[in-house]
Protein backbone atom coordinates (compact mmCIF):
# COMPACT_ATOMS: atom_id res chain seq x y z
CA UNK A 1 222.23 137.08 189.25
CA UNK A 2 223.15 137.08 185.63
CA UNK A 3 225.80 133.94 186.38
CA UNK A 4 223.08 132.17 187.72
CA UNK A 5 220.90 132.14 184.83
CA UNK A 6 223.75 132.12 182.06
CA UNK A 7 224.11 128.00 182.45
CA UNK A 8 219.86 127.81 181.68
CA UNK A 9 220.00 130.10 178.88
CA UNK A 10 222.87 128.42 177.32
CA UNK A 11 221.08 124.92 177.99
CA UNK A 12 217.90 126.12 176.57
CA UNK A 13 219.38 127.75 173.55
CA UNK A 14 221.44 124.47 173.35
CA UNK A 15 218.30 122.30 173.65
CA UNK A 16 216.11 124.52 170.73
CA UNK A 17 219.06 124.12 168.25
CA UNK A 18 219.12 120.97 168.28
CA UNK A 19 215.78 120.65 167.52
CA UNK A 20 216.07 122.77 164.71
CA UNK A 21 219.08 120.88 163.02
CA UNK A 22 220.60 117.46 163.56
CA UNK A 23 224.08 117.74 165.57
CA UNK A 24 226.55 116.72 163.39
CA UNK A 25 229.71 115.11 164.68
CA UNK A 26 232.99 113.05 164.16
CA UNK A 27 232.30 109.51 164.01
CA UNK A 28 235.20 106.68 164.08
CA UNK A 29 233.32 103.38 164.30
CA UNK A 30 232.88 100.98 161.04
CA UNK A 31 228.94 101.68 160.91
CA UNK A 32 230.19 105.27 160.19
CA UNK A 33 232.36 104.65 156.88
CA UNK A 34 229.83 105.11 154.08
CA UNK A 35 229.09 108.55 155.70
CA UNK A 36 232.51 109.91 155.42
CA UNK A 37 233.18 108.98 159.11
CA UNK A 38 230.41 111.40 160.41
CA UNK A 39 227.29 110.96 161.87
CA UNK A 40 223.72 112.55 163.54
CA UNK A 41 222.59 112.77 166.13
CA UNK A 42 219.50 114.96 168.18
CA UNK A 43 221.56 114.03 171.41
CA UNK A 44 225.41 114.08 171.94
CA UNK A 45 228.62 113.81 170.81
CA UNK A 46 230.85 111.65 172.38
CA UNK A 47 234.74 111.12 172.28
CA UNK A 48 236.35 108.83 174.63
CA UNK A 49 240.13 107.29 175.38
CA UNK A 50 240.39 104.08 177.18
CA UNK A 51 243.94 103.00 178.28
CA UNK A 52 244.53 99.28 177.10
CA UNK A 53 247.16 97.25 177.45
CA UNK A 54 249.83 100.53 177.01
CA UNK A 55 247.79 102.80 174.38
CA UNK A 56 245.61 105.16 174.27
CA UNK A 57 242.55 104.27 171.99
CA UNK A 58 240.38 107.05 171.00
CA UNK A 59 236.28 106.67 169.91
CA UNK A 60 233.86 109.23 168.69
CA UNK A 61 230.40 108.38 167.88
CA UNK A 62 226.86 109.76 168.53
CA UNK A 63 224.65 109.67 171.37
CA UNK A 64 221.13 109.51 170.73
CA UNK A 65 218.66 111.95 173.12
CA UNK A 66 216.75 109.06 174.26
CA UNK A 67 220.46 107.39 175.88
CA UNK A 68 221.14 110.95 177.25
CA UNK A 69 219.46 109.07 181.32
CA UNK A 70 219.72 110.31 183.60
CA UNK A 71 219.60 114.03 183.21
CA UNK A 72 222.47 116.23 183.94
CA UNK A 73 224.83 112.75 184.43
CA UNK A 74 223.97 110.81 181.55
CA UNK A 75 224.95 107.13 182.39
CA UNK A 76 226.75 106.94 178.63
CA UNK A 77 229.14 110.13 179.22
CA UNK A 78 230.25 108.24 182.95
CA UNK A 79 233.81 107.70 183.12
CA UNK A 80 235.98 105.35 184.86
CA UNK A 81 238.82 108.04 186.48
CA UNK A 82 242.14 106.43 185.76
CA UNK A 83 240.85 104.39 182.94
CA UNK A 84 238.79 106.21 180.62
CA UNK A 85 237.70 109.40 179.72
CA UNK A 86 234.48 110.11 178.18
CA UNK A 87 233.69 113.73 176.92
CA UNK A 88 230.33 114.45 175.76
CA UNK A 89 229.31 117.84 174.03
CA UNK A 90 226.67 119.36 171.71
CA UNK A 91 227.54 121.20 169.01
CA UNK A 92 228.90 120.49 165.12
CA UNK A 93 231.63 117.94 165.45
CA UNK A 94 232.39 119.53 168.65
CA UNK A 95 234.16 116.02 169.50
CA UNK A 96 237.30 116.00 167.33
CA UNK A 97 239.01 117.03 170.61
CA UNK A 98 241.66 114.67 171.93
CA UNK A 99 241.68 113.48 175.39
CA UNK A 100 244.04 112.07 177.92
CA UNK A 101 243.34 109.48 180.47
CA UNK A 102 243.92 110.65 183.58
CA UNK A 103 246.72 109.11 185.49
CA UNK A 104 245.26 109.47 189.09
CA UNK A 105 242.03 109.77 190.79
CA UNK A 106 240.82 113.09 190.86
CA UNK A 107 237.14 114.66 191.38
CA UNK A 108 236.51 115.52 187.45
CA UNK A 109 233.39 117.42 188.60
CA UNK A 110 230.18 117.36 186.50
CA UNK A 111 229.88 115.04 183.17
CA UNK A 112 228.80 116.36 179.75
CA UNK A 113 229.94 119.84 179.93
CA UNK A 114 228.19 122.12 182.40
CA UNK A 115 229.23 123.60 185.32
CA UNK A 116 232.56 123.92 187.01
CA UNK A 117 235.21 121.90 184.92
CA UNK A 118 233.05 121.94 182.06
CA UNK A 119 233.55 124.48 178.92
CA UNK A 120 230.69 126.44 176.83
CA UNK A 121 230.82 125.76 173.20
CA UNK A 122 232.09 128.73 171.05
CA UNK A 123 228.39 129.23 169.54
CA UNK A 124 226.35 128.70 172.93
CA UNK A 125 228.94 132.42 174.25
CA UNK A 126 227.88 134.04 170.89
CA UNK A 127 224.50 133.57 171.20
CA UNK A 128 224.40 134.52 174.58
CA UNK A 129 226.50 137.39 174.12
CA UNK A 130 224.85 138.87 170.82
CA UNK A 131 221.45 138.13 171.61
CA UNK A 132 220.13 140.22 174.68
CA UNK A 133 217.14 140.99 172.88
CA UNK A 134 215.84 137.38 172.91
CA UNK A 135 216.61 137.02 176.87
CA UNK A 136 212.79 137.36 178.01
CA UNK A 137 212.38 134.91 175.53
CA UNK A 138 214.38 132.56 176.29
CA UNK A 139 213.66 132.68 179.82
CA UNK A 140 209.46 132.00 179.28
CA UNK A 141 211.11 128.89 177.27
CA UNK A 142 213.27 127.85 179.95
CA UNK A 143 210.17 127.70 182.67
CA UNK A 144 207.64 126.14 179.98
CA UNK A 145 211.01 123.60 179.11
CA UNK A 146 211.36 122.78 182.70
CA UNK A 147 207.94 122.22 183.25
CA UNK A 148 207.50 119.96 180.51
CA UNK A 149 210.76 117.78 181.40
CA UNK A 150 209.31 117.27 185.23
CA UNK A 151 206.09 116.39 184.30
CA UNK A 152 207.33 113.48 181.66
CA UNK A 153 209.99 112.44 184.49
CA UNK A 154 207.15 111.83 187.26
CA UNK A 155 204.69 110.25 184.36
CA UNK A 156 208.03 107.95 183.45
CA UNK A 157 209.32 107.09 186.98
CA UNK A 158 209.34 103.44 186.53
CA UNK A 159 212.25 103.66 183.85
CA UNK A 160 215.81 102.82 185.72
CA UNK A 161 217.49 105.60 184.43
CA UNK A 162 215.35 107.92 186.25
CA UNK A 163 215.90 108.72 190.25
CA UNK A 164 213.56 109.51 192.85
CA UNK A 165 215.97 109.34 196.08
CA UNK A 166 212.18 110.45 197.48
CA UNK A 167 210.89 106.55 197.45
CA UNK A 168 214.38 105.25 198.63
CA UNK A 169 212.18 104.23 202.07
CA UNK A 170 209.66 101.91 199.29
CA UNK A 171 212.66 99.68 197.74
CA UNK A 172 214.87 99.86 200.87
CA UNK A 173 212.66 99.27 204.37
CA UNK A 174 214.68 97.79 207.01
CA UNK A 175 211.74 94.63 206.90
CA UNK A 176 211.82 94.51 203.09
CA UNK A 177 213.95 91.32 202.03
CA UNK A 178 215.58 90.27 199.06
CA UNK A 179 212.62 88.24 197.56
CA UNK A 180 210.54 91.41 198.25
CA UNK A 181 213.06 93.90 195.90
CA UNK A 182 212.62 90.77 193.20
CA UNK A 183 209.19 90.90 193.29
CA UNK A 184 209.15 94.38 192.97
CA UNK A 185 211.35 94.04 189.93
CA UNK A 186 209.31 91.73 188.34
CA UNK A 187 205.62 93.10 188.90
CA UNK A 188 207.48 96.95 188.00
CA UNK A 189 206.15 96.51 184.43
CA UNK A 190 209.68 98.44 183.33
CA UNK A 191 211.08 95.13 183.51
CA UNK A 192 214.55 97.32 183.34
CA UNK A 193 215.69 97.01 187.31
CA UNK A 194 215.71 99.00 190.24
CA UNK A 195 216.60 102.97 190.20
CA UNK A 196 220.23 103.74 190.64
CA UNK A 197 220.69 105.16 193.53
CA UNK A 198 218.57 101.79 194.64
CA UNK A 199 221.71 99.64 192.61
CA UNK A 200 224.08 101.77 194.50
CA UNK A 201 222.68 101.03 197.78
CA UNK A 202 222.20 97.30 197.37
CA UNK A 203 225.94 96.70 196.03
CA UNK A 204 228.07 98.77 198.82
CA UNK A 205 225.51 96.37 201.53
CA UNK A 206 226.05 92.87 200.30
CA UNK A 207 229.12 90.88 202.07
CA UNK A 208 230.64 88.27 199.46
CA UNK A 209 230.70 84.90 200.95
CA UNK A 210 232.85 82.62 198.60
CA UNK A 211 234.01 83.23 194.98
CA UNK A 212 232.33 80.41 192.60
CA UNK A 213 233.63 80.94 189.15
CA UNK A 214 236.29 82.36 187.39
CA UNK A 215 236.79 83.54 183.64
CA UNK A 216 237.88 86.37 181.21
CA UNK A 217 236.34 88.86 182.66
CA UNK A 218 237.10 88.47 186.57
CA UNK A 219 235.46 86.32 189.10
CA UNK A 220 231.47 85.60 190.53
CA UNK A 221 230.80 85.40 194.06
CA UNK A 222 228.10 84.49 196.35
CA UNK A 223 227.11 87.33 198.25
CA UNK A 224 224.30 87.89 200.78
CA UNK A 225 221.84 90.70 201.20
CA UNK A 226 218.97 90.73 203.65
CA UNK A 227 218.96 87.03 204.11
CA UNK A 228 219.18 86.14 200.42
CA UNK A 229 221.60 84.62 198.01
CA UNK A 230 222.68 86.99 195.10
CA UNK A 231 225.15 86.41 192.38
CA UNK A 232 228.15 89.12 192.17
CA UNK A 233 230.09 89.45 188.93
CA UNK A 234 233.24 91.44 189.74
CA UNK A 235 234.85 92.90 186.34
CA UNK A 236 238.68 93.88 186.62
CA UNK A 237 239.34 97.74 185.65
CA UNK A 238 240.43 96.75 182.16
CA UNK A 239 236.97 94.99 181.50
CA UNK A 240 235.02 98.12 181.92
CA UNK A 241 233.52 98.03 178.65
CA UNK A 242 232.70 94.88 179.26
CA UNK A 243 231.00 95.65 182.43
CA UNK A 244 228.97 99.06 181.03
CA UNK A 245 227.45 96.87 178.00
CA UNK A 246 226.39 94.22 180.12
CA UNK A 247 224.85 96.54 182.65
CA UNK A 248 223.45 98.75 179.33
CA UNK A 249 221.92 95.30 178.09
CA UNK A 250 220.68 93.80 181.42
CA UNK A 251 218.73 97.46 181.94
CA UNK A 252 217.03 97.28 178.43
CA UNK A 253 213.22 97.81 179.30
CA UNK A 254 210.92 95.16 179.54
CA UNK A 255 214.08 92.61 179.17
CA UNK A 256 212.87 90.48 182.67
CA UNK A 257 211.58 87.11 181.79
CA UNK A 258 211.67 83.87 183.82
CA UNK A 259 214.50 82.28 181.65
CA UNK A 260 216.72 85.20 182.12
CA UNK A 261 219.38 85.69 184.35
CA UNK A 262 217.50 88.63 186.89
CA UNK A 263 219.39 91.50 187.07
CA UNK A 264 219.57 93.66 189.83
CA UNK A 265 222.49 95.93 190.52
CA UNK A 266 225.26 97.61 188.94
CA UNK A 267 228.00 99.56 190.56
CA UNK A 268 231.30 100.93 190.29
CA UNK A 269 233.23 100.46 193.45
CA UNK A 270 236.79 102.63 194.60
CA UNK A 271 238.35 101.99 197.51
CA UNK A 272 240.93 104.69 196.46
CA UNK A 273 243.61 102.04 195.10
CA UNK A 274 241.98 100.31 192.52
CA UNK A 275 238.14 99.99 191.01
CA UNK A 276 236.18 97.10 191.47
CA UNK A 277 233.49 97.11 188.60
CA UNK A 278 230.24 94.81 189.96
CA UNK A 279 227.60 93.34 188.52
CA UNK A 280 225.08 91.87 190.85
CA UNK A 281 221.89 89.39 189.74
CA UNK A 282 220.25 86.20 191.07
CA UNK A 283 222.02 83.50 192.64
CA UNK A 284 221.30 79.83 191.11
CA UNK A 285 222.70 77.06 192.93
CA UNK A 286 223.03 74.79 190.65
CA UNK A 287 225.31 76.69 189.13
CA UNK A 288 226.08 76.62 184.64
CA UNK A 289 224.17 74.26 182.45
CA UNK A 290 227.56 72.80 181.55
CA UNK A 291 227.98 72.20 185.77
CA UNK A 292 224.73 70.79 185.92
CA UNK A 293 225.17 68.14 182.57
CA UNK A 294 228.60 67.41 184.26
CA UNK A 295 227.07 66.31 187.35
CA UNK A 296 223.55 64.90 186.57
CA UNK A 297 222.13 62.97 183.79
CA UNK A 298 218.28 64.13 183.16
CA UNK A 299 215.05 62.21 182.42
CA UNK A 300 213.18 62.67 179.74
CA UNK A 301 210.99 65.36 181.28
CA UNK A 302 213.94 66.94 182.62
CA UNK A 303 215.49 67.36 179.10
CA UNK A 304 212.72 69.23 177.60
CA UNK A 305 212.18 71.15 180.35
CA UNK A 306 215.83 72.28 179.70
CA UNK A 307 215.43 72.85 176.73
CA UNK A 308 211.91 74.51 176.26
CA UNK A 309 212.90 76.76 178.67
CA UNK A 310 216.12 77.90 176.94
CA UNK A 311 214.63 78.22 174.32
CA UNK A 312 211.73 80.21 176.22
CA UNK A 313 214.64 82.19 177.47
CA UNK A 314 216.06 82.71 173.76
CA UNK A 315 212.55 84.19 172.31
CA UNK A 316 212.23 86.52 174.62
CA UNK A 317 215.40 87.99 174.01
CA UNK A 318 214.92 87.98 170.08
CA UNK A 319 211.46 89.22 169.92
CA UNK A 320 210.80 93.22 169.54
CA UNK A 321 208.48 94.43 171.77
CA UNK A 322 206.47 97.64 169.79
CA UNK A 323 204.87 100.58 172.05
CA UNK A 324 206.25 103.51 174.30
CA UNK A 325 207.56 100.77 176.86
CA UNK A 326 208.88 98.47 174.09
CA UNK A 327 211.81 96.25 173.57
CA UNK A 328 214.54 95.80 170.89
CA UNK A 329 215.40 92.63 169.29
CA UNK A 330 218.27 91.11 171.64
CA UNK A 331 220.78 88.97 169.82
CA UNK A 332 223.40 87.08 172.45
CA UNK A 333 226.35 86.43 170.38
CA UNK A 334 227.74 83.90 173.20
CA UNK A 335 225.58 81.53 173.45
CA UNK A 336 226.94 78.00 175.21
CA UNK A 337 226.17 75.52 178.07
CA UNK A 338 228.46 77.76 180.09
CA UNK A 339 226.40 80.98 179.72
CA UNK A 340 223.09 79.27 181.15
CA UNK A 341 222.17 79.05 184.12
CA UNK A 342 219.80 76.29 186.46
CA UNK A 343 217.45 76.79 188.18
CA UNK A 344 216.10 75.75 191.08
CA UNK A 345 213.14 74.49 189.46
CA UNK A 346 215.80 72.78 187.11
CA UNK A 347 214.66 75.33 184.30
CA UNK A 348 216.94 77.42 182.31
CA UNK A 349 218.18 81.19 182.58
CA UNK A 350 220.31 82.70 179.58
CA UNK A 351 223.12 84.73 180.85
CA UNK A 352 226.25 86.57 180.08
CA UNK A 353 224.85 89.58 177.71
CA UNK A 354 228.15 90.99 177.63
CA UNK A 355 228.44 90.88 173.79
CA UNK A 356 224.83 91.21 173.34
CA UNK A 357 223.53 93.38 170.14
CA UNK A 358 220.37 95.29 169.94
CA UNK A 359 218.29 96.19 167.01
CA UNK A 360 216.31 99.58 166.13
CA UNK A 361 213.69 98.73 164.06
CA UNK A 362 213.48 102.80 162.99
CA UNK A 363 216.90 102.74 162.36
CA UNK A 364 217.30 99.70 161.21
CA UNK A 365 220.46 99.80 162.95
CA UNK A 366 222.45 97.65 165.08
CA UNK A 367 225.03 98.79 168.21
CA UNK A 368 227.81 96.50 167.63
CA UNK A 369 228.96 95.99 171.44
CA UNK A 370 231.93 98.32 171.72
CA UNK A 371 234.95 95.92 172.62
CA UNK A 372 237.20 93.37 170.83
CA UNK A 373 236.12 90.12 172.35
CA UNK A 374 234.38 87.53 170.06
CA UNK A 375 231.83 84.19 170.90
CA UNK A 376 233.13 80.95 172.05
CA UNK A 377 235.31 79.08 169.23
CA UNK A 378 233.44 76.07 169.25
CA UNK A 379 229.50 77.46 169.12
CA UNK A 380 230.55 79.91 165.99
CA UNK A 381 228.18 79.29 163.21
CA UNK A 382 229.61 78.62 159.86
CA UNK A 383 228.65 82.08 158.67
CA UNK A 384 231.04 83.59 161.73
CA UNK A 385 233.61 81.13 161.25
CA UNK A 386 234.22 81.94 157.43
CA UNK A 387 233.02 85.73 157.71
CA UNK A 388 230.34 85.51 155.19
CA UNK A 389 227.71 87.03 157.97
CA UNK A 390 226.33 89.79 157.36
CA UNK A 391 226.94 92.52 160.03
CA UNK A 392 224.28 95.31 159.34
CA UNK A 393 221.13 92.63 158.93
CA UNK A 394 220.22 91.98 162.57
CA UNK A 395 218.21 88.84 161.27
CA UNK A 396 221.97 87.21 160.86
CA UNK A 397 222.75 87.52 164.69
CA UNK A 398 219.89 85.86 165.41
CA UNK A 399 220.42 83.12 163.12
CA UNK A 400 223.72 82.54 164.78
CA UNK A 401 222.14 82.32 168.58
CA UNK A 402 219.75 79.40 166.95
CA UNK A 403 222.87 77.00 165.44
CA UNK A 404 224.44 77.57 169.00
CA UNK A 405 221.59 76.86 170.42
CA UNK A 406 221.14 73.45 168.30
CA UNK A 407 224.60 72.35 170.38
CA UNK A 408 223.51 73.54 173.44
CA UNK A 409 220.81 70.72 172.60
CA UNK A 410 222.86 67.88 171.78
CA UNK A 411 225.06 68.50 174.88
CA UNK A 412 221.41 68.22 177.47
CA UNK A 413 220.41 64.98 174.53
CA UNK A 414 223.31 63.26 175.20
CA UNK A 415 222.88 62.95 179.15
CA UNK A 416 219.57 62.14 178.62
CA UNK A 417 218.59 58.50 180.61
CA UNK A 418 216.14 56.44 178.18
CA UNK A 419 215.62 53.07 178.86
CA UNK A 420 218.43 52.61 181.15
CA UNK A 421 220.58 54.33 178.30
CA UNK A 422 222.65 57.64 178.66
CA UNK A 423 226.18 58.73 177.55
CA UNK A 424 229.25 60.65 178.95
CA UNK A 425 228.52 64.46 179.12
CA UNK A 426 231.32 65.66 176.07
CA UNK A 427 231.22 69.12 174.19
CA UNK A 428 229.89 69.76 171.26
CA UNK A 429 232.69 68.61 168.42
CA UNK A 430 234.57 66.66 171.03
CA UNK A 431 235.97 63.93 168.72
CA UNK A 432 236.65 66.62 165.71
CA UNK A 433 238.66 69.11 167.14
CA UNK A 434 241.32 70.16 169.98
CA UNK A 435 240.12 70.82 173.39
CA UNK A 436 241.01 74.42 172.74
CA UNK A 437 240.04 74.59 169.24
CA UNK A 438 241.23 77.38 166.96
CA UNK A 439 238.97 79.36 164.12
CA UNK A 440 240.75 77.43 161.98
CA UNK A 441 240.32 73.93 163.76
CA UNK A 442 236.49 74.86 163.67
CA UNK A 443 236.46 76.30 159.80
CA UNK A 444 237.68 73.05 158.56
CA UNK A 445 235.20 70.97 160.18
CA UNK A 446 231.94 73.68 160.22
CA UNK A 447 232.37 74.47 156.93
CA UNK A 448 234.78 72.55 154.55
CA UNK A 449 233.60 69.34 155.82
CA UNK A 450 230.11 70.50 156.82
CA UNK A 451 230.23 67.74 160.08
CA UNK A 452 228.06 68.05 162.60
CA UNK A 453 228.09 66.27 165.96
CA UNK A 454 226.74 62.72 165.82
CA UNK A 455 223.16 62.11 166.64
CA UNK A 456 222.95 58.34 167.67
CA UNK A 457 220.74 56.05 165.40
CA UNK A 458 219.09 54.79 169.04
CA UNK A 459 217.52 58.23 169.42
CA UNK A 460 214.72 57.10 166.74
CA UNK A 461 213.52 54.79 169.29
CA UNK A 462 212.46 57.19 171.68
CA UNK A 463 210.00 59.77 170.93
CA UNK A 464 211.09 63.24 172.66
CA UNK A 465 214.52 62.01 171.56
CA UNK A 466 213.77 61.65 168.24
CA UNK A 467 212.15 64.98 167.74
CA UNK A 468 215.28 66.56 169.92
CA UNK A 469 217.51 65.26 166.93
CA UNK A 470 215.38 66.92 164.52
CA UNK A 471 215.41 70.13 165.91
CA UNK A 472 219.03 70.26 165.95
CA UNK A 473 219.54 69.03 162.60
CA UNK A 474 217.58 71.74 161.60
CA UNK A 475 219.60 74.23 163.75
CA UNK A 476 222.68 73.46 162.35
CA UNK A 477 221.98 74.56 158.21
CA UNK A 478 224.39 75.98 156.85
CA UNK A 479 222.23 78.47 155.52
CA UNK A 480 221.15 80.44 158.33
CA UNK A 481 217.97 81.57 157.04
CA UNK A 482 216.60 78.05 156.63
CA UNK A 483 217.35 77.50 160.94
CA UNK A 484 214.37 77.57 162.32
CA UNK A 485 213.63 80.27 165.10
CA UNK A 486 213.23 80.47 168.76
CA UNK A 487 209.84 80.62 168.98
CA UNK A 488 209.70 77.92 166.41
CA UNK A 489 211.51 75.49 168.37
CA UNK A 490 209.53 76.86 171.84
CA UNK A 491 206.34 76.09 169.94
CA UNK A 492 207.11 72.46 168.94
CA UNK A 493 208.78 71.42 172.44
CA UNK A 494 206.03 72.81 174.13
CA UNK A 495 203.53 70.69 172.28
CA UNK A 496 206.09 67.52 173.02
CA UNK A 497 205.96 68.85 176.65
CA UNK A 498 202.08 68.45 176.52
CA UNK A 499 202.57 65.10 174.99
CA UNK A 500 204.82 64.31 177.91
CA UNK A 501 202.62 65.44 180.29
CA UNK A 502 205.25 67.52 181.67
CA UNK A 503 204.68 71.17 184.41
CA UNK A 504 206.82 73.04 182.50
């Protein structure tokens, strides 16, 4: 009887000293220097080693209690087997242990530390050993702790994080069709995605139909489920981290909007030889905005729609949402034709949040996406290009998403048909710089010669061209806290779209 209750009392006695005093651990990232390479935390501590290309690369850092979803497998302290190896723990700098990968699949049994496979902390033994006295205690504690933790997990349901295989027969009904799950999803009022064992369900049932794109990362398919079209991202094993922080991103509460990509299932696939990391989210036909410019010039309603709705897309993602089912401020940090979708409506979608940054406003912190990988060459802003940004102001980020988004307007501008009149689809610096342009090719141009692409005198004639030109000009300052913002530029297009008499 006594083993059975050692694991709650340990938990419990965890759980109250933490409240009492920070947890203090070991701490490798950059945010971390000023502090001596330490950090707190009143959730986790977290060390992981990822095998890339030949070497072991070790990371410690904090976990904050509110990341520590879902209970007793906290998604954060999941680990690819083979690949990575995430340990999480709680207690003083209790991760300045080193681990090793493992080299073959195994059943590593329960995540963050309890049960079999895991190991007590040295302190958590003590207290359990040395303090008999304090059992009845504890174990009063323990029922008023568990009854507090169920009641905020049934008044919290609609979070993703948080399963309830008990409604499995709402989401998943044999009658229930694609277009019903994405209504659900979108009336939720989470606005985070479905619960996981929903994700899990949906990905191991949709059969891929023909692969549609190819880049860094892996490859997108078109896959069906239930009738429907969806979109299937397949990461290779060494993109994992770029798979978890696009799935961590894609998840953040009330991120759904109308001009961004919907998301609706992670999963991490092993058929036993290799791991198939997937990433599944609405299908648009029409494929990239770069496809779509490549293929079709627009009118002049179909350019602002284009563009109001990117930048619809873009506010969305900036703005910070206040309140218990809030929203961080969402910078993209990859923002190009070729991360934007169409629509069927011939409206944007911003996708691709792989290198995505969020912002606590408590904090005033930033998670700087944990992998190497940095935005597209040609859509750096001058601040990125010469590294005069300034990483720990979240303000900057956002600065950086508006001058990409400024080229992102010249490319839909320049297929624009006006009076007959419309031009070759080209990217943005086409007649500066190499098709594969360097940081250096970019530097030189961006900021020692401070060019900008060409904006044709002809524009001026035409209204909604004219005041397109304008907005990028005023994009593309050098100064990034002159650039206007997102909801800037969505106000003033949608008063040109009224002008227009466009259905936006």
């Amino acid at each position: 009887m006594a083993s059975l209750w050692l694991p709650l009392v340990v938990l419990l006695h965890s759980v109250l000293y933490k409240s009492c005093q920070a947890l203090r651990c070991n701490c490798t990232t950059t945010l971390c220097e000023k502090a001596g390479y330490q950090c707190e935390t009143d959730g986790a501590c977290m060390v992981s080693t990822s095998f890339l290309e030949g070497q072991e690369e070790p990371i410690r850092t904090c976990i904050t209690k509110a990341d520590l979803v879902p209970p007793g497998q906290p998604f954060y302290c999941l680990s690819a087997e083979g690949f990575l190896s995430r340990h999480c723990c709680y207690t003083d700098y209790c991760n300045s242990i080193d681990l090793k990968v493992p080299s073959v699949t195994t059943d590593s049994g329960p995540v963050g530390g309890y049960g079999p496979g895991g190991t007590w902390g040295l302190v958590e033994l003590v207290a359990v050993i040395a303090g008999p006295l304090s059992l009845l205690c504890l174990l009063l504690l323990v029922g008023f702790f568990m009854y507090q933790y169920h009641h905020r997990a049934y008044s919290h349901r609609q979070r993703l994080e948080v399963e309830d295989p008990s409604c499995e027969n709402l989401y998943l009904a044999k009658d229930r069709t694609l277009q019903d799950l994405i209504y659900d999803l979108s009336t939720s009022g989470s606005g985070s995605g479905l619960p996981l064992f929903v994700q899990r369900t949906v990905a191991r049932t949709i059969v891929l139909q023909e692969i549609i794109g190819k880049g860094r990362f892996g490859e997108v398919w078109r896959g069906r489920w239930r009738g429907g079209d969806v979109a299937v991202k397949i990461f290779s094993s060494r993109e994992e981290r770029s798979w978890f922080r696009e799935a961590e991103i894609y998840q953040t509460i009330m991120l759904r909007h109308e001009n961004i990509l919907g998301f609706i299932a992670a999963d991490n696939k092993d058929n036993g030889t290799w791991t198939q990391l997937w990433l599944v989210s609405d299908y648009h036909e029409h494929g990239s905005l770069f496809d779509y410019l490549n293929r079709y010039s627009v009118t002049t309603e179909g350019m602002i729609k284009l563009a109001l709705s990117a930048a619809s897309g873009l506010a969305h993602l900036h703005m910070e949402i206040l309140g218990t089912q809030g929203k961080p401020g969402i910078a993209h940090r990859d923002l190009k034709s070729k991360n934007i979708l169409v629509k069927k409506n011939c409206s944007c979608a911003i996708a691709d949040l792989g290198l995505a940054v969020r912002h606590d406003s408590v904090s005033d912190t930033i998670d700087i996406a944990p992998n190497q990988r940095v935005g597209t060459k040609r859509y750096m802003a001058p601040e990125v290009l010469d590294e005069t940004i300034n990483m720990r102001h979240f303000d900057s980020f956002k600065c950086a998403d508006i001058y990409a988004l400024g080229l992102v307007y010249w490319e839909i501008a320049r297929r624009c048909n006006s009076g007959g009149i419309h031009e070759e689809y080209q990217l943005p610096y086409f007649d500066l710089v190499p098709s594969d342009p360097s940081v250096d090719d970019m530097r030189k141009v961006v900021c020692d010669q401070k060019l900008r692409p060409n904006i044709p005198n002809w524009w001026q004639s035409y209204e909604a061209l004219r005041i397109m030109g304008k907005i990028m000009r005023e994009c593309w300052y050098s100064n990034g806290a002159a650039r206007l913002t997102a909801l800037r530029i969505k106000k003033t297009l949608s008063q040109l779209s009224i002008q227009e008499d466009i259905k936006v």
